[in-house]
C-alpha atoms as a PDB file:
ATOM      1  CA  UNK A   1      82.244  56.140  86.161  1.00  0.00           C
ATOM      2  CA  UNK A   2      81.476  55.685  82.213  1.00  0.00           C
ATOM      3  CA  UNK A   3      83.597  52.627  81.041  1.00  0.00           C
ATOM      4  CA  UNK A   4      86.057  53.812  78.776  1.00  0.00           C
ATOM      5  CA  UNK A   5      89.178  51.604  80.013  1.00  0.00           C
ATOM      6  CA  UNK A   6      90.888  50.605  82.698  1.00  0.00           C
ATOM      7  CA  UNK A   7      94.148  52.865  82.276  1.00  0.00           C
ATOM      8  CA  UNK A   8      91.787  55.968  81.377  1.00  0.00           C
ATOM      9  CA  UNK A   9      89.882  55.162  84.268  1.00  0.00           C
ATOM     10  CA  UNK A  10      93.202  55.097  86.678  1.00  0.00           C
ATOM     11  CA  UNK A  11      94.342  58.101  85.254  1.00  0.00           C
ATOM     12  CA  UNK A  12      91.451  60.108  86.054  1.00  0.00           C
ATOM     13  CA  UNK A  13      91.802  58.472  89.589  1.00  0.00           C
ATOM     14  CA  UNK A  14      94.899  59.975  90.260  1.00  0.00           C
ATOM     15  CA  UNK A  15      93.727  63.521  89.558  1.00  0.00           C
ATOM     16  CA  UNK A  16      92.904  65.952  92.792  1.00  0.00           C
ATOM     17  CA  UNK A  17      89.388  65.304  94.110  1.00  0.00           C
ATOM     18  CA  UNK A  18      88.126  68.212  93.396  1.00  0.00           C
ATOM     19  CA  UNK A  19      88.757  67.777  89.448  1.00  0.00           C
ATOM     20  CA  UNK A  20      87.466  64.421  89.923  1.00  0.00           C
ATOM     21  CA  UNK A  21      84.205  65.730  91.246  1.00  0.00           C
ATOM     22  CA  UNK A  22      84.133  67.863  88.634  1.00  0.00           C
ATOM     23  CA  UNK A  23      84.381  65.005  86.054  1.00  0.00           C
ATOM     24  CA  UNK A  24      82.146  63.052  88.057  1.00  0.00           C
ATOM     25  CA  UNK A  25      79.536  65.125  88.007  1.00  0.00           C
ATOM     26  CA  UNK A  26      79.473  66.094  84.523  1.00  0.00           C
ATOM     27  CA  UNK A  27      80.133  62.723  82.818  1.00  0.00           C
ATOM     28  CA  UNK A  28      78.351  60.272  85.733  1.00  0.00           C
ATOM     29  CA  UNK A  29      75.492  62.313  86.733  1.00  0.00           C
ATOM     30  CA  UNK A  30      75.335  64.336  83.672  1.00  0.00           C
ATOM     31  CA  UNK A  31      75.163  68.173  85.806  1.00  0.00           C
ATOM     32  CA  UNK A  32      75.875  70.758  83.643  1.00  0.00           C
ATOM     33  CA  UNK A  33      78.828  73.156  84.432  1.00  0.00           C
ATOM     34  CA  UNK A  34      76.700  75.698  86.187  1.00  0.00           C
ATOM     35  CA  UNK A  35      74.650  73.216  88.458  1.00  0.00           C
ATOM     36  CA  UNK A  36      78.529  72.042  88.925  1.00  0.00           C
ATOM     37  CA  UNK A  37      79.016  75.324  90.190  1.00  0.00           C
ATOM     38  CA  UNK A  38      76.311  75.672  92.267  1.00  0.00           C
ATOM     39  CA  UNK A  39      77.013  72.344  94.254  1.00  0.00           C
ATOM     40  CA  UNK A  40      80.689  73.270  94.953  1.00  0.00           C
ATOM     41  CA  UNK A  41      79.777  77.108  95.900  1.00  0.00           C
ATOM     42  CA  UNK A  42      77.282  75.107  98.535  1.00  0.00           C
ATOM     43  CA  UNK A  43      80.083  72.780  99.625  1.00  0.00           C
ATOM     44  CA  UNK A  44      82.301  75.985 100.083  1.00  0.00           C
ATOM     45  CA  UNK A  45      79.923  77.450 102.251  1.00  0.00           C
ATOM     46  CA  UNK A  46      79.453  74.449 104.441  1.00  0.00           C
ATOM     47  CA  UNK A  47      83.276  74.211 104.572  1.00  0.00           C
ATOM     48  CA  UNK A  48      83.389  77.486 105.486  1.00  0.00           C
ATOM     49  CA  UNK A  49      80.881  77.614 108.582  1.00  0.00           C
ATOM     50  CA  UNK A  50      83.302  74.612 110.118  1.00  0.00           C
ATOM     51  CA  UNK A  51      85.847  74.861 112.186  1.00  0.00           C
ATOM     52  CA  UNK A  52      88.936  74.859 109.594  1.00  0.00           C
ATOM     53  CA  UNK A  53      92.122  76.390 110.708  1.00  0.00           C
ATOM     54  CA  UNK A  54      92.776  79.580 108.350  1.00  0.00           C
ATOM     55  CA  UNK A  55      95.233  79.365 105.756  1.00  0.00           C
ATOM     56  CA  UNK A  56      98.868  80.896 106.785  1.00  0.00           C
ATOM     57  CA  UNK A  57     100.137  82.969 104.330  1.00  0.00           C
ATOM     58  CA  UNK A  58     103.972  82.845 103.574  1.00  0.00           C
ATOM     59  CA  UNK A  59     106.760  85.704 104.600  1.00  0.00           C
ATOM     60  CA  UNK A  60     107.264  86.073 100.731  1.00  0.00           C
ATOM     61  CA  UNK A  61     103.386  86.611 100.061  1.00  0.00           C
ATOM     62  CA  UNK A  62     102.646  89.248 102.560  1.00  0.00           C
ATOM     63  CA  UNK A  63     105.922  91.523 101.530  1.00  0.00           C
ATOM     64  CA  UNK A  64     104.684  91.107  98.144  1.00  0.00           C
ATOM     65  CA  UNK A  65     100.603  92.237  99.114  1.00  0.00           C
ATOM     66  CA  UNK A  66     102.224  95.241 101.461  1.00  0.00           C
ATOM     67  CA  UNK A  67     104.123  96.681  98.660  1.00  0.00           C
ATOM     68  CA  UNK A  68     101.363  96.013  95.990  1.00  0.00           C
ATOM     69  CA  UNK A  69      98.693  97.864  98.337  1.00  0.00           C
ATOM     70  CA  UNK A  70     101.600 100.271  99.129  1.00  0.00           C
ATOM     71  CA  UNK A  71     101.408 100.660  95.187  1.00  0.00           C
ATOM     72  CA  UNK A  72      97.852 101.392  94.641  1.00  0.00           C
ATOM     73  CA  UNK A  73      97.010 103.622  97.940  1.00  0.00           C
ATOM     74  CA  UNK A  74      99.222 106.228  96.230  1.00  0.00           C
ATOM     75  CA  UNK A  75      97.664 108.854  94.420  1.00  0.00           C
ATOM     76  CA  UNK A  76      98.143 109.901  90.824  1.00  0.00           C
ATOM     77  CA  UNK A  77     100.384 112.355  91.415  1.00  0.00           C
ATOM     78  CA  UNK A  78     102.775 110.378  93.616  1.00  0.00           C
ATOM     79  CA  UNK A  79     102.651 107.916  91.223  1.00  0.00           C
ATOM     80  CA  UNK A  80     103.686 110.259  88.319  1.00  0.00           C
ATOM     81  CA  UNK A  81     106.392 111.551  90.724  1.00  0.00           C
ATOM     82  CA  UNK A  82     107.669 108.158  91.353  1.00  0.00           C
ATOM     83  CA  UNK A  83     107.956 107.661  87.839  1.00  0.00           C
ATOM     84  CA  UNK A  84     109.633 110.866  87.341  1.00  0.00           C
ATOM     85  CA  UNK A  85     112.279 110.032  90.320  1.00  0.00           C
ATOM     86  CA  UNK A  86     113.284 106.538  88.540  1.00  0.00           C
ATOM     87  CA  UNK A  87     113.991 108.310  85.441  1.00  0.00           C
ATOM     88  CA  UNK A  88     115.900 111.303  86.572  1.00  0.00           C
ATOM     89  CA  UNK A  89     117.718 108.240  88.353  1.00  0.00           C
ATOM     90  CA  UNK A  90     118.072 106.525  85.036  1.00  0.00           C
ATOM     91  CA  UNK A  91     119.086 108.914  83.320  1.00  0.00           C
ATOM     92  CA  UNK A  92     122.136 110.485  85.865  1.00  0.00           C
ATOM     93  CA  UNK A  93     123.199 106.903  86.346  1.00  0.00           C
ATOM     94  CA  UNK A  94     123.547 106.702  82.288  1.00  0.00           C
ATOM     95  CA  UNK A  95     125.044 110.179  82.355  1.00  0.00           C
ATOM     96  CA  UNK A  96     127.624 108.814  84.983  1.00  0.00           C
ATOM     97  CA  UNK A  97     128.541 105.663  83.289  1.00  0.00           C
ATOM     98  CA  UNK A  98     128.889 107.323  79.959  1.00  0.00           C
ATOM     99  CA  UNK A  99     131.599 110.187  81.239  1.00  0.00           C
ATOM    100  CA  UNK A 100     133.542 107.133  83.125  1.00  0.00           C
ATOM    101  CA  UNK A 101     133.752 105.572  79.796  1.00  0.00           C
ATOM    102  CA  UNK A 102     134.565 108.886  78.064  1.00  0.00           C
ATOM    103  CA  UNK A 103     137.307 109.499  80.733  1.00  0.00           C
ATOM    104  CA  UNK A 104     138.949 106.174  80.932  1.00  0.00           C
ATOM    105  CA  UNK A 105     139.007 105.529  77.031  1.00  0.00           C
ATOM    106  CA  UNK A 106     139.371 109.128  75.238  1.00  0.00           C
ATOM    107  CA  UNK A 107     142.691 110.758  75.883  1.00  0.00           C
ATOM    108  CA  UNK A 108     141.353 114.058  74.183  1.00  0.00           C
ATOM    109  CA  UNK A 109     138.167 113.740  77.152  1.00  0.00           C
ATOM    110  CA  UNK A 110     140.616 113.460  80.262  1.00  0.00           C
ATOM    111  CA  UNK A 111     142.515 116.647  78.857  1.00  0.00           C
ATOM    112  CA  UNK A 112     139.581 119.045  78.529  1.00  0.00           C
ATOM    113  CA  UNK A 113     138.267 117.816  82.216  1.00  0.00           C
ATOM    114  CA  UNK A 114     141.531 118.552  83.949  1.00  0.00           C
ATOM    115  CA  UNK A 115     141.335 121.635  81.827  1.00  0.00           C
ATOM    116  CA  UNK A 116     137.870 122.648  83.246  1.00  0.00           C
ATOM    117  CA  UNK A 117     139.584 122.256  86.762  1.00  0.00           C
ATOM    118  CA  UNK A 118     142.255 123.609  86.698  1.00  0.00           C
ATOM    119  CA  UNK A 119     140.103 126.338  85.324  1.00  0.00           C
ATOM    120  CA  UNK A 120     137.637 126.485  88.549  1.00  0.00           C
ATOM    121  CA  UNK A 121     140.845 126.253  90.998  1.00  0.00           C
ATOM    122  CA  UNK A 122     143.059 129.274  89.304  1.00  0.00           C
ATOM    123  CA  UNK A 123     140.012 131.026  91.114  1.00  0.00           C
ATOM    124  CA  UNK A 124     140.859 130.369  94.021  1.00  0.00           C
ATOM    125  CA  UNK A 125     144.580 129.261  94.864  1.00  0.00           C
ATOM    126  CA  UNK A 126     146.262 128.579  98.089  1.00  0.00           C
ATOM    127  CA  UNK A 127     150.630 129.087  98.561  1.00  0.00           C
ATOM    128  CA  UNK A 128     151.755 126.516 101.792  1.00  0.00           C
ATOM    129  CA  UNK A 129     155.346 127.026 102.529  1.00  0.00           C
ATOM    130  CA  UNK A 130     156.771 124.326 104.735  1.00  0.00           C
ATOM    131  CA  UNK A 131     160.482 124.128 106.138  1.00  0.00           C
ATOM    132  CA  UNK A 132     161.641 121.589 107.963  1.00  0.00           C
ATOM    133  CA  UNK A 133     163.055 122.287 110.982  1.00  0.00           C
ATOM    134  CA  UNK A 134     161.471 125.496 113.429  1.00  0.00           C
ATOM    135  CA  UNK A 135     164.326 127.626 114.924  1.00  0.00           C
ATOM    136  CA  UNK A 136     163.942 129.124 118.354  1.00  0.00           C
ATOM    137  CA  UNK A 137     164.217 132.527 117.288  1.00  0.00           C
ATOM    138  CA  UNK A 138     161.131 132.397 115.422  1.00  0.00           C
ATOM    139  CA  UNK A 139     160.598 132.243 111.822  1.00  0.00           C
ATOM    140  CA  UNK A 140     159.740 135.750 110.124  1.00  0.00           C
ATOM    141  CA  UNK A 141     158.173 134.706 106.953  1.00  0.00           C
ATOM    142  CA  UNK A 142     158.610 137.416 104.098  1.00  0.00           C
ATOM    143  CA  UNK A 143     155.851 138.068 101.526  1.00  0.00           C
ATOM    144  CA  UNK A 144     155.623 136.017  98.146  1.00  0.00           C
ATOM    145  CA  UNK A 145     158.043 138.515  96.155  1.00  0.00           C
ATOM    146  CA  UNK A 146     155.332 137.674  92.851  1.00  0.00           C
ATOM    147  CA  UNK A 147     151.555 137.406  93.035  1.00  0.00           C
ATOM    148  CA  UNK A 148     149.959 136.561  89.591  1.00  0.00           C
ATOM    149  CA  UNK A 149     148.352 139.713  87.689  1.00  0.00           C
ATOM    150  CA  UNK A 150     144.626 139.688  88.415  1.00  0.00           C
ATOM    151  CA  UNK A 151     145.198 137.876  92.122  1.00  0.00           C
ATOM    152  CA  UNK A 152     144.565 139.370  95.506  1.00  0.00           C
ATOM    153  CA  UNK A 153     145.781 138.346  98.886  1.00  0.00           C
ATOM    154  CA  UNK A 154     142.264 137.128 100.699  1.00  0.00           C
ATOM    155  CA  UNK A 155     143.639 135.316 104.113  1.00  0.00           C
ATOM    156  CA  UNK A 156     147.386 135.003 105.781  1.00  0.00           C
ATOM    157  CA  UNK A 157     147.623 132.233 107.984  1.00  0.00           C
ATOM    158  CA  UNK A 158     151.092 131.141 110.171  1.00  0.00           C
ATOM    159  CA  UNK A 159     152.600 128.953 112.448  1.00  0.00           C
ATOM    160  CA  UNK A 160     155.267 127.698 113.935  1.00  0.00           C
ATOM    161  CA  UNK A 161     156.492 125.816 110.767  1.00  0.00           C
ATOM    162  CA  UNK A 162     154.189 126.938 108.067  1.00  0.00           C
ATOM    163  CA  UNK A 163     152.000 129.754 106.412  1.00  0.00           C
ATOM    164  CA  UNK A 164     149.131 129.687 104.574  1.00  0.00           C
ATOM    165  CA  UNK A 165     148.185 132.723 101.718  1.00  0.00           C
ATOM    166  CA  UNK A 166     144.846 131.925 100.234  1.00  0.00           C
ATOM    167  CA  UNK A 167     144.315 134.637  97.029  1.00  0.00           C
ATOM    168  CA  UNK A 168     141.734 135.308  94.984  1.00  0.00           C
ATOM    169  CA  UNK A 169     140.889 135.916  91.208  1.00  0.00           C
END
């Protein structure tokens, strides 16, 4: 070791052995960095040919390799249509969350979507009649004295206690 002080010299001590080799070897011996090289690359290799248990990789590392080789034996086109999936996601989630907003804070937003409804449903409109008790003679149910202009009668349903006219725009 070159004698530069004693609290230099205790520092470098504590560092891993392998950077202390390295230091070593460069400022003792005076190696240069590839001759450095070549004498751990022939340590490695001697290392190697022992009998060292392997290494055990962690739960966390291999889910992280499996998706990232998961990632790259894709082709181009899946990848493209992967990338095309998350943004058609994207964008109906931000379509979603911007029409909840629209509807819970704009009065004038909630009106014209129950208006669009109710527009789709005066297509096609159902008429339940209910009473409350059934008699024993049977209930004869008469038919709705006023259908709306442009409205047919498409299905006639009855019970016991209730009938069911479905009609039709």
């Amino acid at each position: 070791m070159i004698c530069i002080g004693k609290e230099i010299e205790s520092y470098i001590l504590q560092l891993p052995r392998s950077h202390y080799i390295i230091l070593s070897l460069k400022y003792d011996d005076g190696y240069t960095y590839k001759e450095i090289a070549n004498i751990l690359l022939d340590q490695l290799e001697e290392e190697r040919d022992k009998d060292v248990t392997p290494h055990i990789f962690s739960r966390r590392y291999k889910r992280k390799m499996k998706k990232i080789m998961k990632e790259y034996s894709k082709t181009p086109a899946q990848r493209k249509l992967v990338v095309l999936h998350k943004r058609v996601a994207a964008i109906l989630i931000l379509f979603i969350l911007t029409n909840s907003i629209l509807f819970a804070t704009a009065q004038s937003y909630r009106e014209r979507f129950f208006e669009i409804i109710e527009t789709v449903y005066k297509k096609f409109t159902s008429v339940v009649i209910k009473i409350k008790e059934p008699s024993n003679e049977g209930m004869k149910f008469t038919q709705p004295s006023y259908i709306p202009d442009g409205f047919e009668i498409i299905g006639d349903m009855q019970t016991d206690i209730t009938r069911k006219i479905d009609l039709y725009e």
